[in-house]
Protein backbone atom coordinates (compact mmCIF):
# COMPACT_ATOMS: atom_id res chain seq x y z
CA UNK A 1 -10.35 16.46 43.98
CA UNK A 2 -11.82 15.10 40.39
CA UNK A 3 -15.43 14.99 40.21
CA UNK A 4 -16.72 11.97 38.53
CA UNK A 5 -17.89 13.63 35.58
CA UNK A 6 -14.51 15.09 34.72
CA UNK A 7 -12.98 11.53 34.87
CA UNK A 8 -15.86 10.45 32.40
CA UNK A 9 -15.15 13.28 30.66
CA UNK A 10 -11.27 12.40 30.51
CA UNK A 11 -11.44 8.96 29.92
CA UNK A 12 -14.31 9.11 26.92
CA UNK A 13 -11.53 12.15 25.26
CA UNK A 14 -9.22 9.58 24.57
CA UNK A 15 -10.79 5.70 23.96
CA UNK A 16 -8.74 2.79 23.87
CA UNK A 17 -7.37 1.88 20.37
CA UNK A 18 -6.43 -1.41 19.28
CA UNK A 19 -3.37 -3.12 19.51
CA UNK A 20 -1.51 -2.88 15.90
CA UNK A 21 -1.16 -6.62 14.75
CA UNK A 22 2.08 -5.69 12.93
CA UNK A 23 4.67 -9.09 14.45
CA UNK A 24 7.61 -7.17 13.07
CA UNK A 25 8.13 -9.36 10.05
CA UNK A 26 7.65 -7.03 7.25
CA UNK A 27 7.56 -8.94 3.95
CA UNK A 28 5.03 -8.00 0.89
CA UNK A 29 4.48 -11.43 -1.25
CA UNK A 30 1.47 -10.84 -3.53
CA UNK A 31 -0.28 -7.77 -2.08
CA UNK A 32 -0.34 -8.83 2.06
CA UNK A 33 2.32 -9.15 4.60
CA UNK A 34 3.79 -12.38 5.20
CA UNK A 35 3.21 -11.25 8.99
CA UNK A 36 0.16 -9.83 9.94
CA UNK A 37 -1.36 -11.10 6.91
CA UNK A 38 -2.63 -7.78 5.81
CA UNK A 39 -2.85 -6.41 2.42
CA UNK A 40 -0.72 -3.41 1.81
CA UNK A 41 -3.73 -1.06 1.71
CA UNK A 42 -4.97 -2.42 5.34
CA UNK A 43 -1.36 -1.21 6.39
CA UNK A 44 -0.99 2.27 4.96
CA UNK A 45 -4.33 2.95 6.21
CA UNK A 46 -4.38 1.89 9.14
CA UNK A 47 -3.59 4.96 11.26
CA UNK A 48 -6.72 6.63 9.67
CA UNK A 49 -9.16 3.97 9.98
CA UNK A 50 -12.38 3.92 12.17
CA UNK A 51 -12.13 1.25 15.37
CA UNK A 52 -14.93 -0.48 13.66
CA UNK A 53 -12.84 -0.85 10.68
CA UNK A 54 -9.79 -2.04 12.46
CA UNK A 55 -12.10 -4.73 14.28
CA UNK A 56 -13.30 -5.92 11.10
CA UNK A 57 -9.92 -6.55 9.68
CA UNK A 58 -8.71 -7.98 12.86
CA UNK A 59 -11.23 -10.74 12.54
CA UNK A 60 -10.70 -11.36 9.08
CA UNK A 61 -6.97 -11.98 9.91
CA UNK A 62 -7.75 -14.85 11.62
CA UNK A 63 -8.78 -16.34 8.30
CA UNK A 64 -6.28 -15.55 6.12
């Protein structure tokens, strides 16, 4: 049996990432993606940024 503090344990080791917001259309026109609207820096870092990074470009997607 798992004790409660080895699930919290478990579940805090690995927290949730956001979803990618790559749409699989893949075209650079004037630094951004004609997809997911971001620039080609947001994209190659993207891996290696903080969630609170990735949250912050996420809402500025909406207005681009």
């Amino acid at each position: 049996m798992i004790k409660a503090s080895e699930m919290v344990r478990r579940k805090n080791k690995n927290p949730p990432q956001l979803l990618n917001p790559c749409i699989n259309i893949c075209i650079i026109e004037n630094g951004s993606c004609i997809g997911c609207k971001r620039t080609q820096k947001e994209i190659s870092e993207w891996f290696w940024m903080e969630e609170e990074t990735k949250q912050l470009v996420m809402k500025s997607l909406q207005k681009r």
